[in-house]
N, C-alpha and C. Protein backbone atom coordinates (compact mmCIF):
# COMPACT_ATOMS: atom_id res chain seq x y z
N UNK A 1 -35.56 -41.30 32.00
CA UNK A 1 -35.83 -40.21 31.08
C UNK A 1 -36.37 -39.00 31.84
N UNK A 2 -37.33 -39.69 33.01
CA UNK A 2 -38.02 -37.96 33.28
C UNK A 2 -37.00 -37.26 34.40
N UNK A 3 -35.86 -38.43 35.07
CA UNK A 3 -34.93 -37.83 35.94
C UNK A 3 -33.83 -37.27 34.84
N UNK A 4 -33.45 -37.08 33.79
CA UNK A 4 -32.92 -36.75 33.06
C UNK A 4 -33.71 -35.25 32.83
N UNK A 5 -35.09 -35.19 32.48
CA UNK A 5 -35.19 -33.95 32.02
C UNK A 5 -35.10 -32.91 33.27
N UNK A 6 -35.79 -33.65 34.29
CA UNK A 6 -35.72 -32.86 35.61
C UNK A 6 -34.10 -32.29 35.66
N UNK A 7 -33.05 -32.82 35.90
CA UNK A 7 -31.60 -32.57 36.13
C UNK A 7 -31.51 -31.86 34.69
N UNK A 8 -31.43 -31.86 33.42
CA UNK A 8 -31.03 -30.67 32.68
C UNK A 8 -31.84 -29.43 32.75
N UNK A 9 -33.54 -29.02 32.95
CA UNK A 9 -33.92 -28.10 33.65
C UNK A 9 -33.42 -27.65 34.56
N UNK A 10 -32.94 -28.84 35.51
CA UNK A 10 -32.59 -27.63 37.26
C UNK A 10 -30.82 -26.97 36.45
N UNK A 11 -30.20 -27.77 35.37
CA UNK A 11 -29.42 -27.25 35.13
C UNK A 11 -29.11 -26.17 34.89
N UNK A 12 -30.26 -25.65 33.52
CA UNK A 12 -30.69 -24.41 32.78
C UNK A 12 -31.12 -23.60 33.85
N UNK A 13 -31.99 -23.95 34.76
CA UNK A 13 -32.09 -22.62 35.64
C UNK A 13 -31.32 -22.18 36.43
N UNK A 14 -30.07 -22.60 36.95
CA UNK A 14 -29.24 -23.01 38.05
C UNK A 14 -28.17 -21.52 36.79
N UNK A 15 -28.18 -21.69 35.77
CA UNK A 15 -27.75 -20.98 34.65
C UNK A 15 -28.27 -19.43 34.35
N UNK A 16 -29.04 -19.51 34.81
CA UNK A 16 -30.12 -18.26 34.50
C UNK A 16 -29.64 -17.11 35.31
N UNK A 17 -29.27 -16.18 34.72
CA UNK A 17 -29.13 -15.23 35.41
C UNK A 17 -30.29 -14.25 36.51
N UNK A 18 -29.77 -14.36 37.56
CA UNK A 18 -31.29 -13.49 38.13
C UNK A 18 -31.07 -12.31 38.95
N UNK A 19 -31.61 -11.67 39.46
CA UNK A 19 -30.97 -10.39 39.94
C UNK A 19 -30.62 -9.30 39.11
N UNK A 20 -30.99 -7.81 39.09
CA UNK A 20 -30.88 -6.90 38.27
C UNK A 20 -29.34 -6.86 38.06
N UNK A 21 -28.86 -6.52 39.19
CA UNK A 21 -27.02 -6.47 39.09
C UNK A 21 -26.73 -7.45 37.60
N UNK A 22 -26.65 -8.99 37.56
CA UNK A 22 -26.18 -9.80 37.29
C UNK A 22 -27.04 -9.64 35.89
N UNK A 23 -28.09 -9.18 35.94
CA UNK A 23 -28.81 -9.13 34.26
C UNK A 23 -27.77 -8.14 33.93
N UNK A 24 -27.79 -7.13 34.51
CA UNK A 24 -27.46 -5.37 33.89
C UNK A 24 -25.44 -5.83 33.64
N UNK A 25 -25.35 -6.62 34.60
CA UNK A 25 -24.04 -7.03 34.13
C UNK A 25 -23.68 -7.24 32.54
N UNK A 26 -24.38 -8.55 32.36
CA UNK A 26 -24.67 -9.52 31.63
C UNK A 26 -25.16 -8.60 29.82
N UNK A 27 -26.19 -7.48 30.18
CA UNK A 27 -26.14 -6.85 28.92
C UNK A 27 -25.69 -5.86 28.50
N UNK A 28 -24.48 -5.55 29.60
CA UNK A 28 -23.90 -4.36 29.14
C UNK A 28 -22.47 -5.28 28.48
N UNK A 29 -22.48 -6.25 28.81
CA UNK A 29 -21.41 -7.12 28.18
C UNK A 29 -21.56 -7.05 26.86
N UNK A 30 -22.55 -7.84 26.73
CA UNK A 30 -23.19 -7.77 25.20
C UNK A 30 -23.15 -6.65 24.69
N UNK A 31 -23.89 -5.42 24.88
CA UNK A 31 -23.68 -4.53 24.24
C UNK A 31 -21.99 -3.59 24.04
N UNK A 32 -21.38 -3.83 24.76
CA UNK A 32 -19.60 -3.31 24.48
C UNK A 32 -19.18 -4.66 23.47
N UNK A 33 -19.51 -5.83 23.48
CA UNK A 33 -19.18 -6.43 22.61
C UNK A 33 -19.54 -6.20 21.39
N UNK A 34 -20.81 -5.82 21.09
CA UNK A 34 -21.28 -5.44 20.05
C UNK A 34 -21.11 -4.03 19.62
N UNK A 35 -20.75 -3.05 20.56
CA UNK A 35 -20.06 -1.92 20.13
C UNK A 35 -18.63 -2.03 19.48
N UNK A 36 -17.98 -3.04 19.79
CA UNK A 36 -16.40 -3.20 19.53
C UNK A 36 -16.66 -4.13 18.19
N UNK A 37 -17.88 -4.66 17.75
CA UNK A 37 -18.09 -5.28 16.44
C UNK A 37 -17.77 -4.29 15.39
N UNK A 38 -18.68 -3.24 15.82
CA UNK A 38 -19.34 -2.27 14.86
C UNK A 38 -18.43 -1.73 14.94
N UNK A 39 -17.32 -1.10 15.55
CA UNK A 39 -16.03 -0.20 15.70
C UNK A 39 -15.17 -0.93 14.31
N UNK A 40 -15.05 -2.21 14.95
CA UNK A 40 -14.01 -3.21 13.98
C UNK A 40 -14.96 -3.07 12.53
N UNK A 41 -15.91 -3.04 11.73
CA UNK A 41 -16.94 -3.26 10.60
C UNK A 41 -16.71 -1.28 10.11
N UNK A 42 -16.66 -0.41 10.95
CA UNK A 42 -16.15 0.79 10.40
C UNK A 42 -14.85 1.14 9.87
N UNK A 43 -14.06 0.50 10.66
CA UNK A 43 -12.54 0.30 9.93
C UNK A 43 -12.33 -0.14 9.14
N UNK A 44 -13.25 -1.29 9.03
CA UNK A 44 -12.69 -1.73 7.64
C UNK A 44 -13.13 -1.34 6.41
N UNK A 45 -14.37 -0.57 6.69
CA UNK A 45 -15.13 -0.16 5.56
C UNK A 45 -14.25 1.16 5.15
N UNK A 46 -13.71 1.86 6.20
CA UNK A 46 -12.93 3.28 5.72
C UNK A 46 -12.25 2.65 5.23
N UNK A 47 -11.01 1.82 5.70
CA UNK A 47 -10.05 1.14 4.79
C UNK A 47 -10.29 0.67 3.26
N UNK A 48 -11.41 0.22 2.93
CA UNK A 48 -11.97 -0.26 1.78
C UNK A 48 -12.74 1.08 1.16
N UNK A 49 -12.59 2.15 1.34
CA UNK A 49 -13.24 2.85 0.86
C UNK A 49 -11.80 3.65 -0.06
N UNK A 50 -10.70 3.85 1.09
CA UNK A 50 -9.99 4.46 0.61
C UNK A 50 -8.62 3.26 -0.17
N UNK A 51 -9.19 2.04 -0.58
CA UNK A 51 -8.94 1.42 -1.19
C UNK A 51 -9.50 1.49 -2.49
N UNK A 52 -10.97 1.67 -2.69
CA UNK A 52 -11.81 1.97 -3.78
C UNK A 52 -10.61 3.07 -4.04
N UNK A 53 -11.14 4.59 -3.59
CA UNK A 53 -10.47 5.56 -3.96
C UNK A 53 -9.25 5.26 -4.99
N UNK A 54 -8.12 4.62 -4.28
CA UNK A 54 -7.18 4.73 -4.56
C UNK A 54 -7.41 3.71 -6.20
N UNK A 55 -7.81 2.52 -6.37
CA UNK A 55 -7.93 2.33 -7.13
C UNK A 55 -8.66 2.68 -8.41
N UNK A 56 -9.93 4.00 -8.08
CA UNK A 56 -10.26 4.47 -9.06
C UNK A 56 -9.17 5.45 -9.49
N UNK A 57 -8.27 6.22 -8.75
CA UNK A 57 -7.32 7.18 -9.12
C UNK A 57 -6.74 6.14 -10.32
N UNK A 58 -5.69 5.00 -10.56
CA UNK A 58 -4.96 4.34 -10.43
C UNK A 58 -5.73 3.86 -11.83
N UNK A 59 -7.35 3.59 -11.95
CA UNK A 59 -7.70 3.08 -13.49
C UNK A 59 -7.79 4.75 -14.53
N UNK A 60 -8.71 5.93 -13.60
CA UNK A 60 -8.72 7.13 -14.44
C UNK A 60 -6.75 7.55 -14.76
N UNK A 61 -5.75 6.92 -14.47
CA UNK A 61 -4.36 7.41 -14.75
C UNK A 61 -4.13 6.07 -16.00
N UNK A 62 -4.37 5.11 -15.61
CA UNK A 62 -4.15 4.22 -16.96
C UNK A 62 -5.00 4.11 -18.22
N UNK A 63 -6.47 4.89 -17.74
CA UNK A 63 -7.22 5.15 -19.00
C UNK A 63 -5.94 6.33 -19.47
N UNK A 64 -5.61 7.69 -18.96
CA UNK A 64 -5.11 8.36 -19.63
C UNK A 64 -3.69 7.80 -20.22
N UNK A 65 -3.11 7.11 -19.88
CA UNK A 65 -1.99 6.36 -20.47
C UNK A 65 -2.58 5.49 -21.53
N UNK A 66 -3.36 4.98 -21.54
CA UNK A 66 -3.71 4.13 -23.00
C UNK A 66 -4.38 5.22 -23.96
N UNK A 67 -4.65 6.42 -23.42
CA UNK A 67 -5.00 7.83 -24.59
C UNK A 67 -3.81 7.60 -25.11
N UNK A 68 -3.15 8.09 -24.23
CA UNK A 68 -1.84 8.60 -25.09
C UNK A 68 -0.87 8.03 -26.02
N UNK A 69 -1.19 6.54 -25.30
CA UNK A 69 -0.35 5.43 -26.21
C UNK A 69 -1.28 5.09 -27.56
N UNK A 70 -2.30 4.99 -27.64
CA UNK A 70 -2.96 4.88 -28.94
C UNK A 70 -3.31 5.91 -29.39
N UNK A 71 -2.62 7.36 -29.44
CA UNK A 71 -2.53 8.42 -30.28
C UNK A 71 -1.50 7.81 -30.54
N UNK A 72 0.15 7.73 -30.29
CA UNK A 72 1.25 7.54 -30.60
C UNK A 72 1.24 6.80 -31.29
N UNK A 73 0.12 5.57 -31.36
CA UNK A 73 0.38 4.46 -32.31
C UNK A 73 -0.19 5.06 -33.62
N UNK A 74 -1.69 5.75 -33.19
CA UNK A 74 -1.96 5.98 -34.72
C UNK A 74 -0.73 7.34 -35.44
N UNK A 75 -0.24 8.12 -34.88
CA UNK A 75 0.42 9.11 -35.28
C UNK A 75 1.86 8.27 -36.06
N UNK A 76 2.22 7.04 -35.71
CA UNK A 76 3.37 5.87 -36.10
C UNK A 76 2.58 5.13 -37.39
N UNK A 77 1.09 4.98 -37.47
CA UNK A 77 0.89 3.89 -38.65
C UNK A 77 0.55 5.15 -39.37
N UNK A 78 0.39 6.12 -38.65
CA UNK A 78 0.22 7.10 -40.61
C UNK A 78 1.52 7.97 -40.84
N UNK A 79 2.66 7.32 -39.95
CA UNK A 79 3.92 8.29 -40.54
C UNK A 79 4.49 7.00 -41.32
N UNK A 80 4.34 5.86 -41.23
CA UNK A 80 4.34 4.94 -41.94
C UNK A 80 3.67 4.18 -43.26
N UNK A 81 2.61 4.30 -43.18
CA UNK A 81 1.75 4.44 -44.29
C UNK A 81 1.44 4.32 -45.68
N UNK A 82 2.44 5.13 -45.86
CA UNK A 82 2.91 5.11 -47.45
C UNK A 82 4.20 5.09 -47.78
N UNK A 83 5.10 4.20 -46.56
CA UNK A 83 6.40 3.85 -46.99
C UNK A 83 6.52 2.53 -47.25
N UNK A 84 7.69 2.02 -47.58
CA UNK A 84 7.27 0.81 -47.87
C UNK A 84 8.07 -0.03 -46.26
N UNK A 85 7.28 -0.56 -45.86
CA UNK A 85 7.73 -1.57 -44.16
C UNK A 85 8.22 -2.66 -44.58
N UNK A 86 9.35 -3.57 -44.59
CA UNK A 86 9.62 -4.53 -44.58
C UNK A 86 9.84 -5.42 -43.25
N UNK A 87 9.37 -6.70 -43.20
CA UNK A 87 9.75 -7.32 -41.40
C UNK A 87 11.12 -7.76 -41.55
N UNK A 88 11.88 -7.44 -40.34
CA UNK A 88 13.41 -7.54 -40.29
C UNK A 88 13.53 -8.77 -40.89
N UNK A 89 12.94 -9.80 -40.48
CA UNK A 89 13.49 -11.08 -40.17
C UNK A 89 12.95 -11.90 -41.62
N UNK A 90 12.13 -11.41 -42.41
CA UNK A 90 12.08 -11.76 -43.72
C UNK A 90 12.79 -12.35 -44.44
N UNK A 91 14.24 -11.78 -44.36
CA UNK A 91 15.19 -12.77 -45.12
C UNK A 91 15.73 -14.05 -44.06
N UNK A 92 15.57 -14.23 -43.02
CA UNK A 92 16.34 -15.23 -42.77
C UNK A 92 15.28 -16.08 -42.65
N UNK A 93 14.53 -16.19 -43.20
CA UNK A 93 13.61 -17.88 -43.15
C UNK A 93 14.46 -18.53 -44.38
């Protein structure tokens, strides 16, 4: 057991980065990786933005299409109204 912990310690340090070079390496990695996160997380948010957009255009055009269609309907039940409507298919039952 304690030659076990000894050998995964010398492992971990054997791992360790040391030397400024090899740190400064090491976090400029990280940080371009994490710049190229945040690059990729802006794209998609413009994309989704001008997805919103587009779909608010797309409900304010079908609100105005259901204006217009339920004027037409009421302008149809009061040209109808006081006639007399029969359903086509009435006689053939």
């Amino acid at each position: 057991m304690r030659e076990d912990l000894k050998t995964w310690i010398a492992e971990r340090q054997a791992k360790l980065q040391r030397g400024v070079k090899s740190i400064r390496r090491a976090v400029t990695e990280r940080v371009d990786a994490a710049k190229e996160d945040v690059k990729m997380l802006m794209q998609r948010y413009a994309e989704a933005e001008l997805d919103y957009a587009a779909r608010d255009r797309e409900i304010a055009d079908l609100k105005e299409k259901v204006k217009v269609l339920e004027a037409e309907n009421t302008r149809l039940k009061n040209a109808t109204a006081g006639s007399n409507v029969v359903a086509i298919d009435k006689g053939r039952r």
